[in-house]
Protein backbone atom coordinates (compact mmCIF):
# COMPACT_ATOMS: atom_id res chain seq x y z
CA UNK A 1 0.00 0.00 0.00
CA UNK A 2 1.92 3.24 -1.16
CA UNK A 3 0.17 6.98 0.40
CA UNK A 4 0.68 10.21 -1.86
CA UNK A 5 0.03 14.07 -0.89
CA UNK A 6 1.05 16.00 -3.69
CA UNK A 7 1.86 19.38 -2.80
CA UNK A 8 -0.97 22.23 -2.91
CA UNK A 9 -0.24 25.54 -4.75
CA UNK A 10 0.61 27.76 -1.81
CA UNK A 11 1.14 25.23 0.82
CA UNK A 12 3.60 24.97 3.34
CA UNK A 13 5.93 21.94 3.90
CA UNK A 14 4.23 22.18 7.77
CA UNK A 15 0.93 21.61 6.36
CA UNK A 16 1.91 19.10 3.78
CA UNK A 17 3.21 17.11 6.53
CA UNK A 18 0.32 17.91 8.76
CA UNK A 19 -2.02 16.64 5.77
CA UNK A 20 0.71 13.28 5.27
CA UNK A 21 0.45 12.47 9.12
CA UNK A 22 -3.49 13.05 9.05
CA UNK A 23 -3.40 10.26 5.33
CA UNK A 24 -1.23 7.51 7.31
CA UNK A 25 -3.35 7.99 10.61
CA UNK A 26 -6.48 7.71 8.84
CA UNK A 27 -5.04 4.69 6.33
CA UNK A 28 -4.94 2.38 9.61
CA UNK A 29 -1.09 1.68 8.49
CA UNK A 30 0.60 2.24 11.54
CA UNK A 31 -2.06 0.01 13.69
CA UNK A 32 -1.60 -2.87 10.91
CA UNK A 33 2.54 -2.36 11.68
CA UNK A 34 2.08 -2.71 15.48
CA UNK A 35 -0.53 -5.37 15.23
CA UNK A 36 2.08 -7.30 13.21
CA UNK A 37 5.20 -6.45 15.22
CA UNK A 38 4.85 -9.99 16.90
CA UNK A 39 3.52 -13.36 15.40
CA UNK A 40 -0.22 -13.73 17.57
CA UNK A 41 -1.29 -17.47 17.45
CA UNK A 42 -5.06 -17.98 16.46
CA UNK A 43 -5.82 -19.06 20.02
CA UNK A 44 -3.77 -15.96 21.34
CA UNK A 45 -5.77 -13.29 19.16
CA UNK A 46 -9.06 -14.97 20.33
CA UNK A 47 -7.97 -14.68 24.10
CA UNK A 48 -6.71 -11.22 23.71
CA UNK A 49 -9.90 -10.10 21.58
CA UNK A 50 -11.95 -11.71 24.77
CA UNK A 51 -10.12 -10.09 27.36
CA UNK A 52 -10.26 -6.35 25.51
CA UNK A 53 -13.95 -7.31 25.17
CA UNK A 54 -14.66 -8.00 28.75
CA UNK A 55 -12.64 -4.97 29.32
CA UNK A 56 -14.70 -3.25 27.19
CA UNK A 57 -17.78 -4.10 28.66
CA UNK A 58 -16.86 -3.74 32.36
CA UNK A 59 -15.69 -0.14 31.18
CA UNK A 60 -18.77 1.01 29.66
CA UNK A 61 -20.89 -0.66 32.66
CA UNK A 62 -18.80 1.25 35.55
CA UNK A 63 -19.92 4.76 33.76
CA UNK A 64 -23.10 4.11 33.55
């Protein structure tokens, strides 16, 4: 997957990179990258998706 932000007439480099920053964060890229950092075993993703889950839920129950 390759991002491109070709520079506006009259823009800055600030806002260029502002508007590049804005592209990747909204892409989902850099989650992907840190989701892949380390090797997750089927059973290991399931566990962890349960326990953020429960997390979740026990989150949105205590501000209620």
């Amino acid at each position: 997957m390759s991002l491109e932000v070709c520079l506006r007439e009259g823009e800055t480099s600030d806002s260029l990179l502002r508007r590049f920053q804005r592209t990747v964060q909204m892409s989902g890229i850099m989650r992907e990258l840190k989701a892949r950092r380390y090797f997750l075993s089927k059973g290991e993703a399931a566990r962890l998706k349960a326990r953020r889950s429960a997390r979740r839920r026990r989150k949105q129950l205590a501000s209620n």
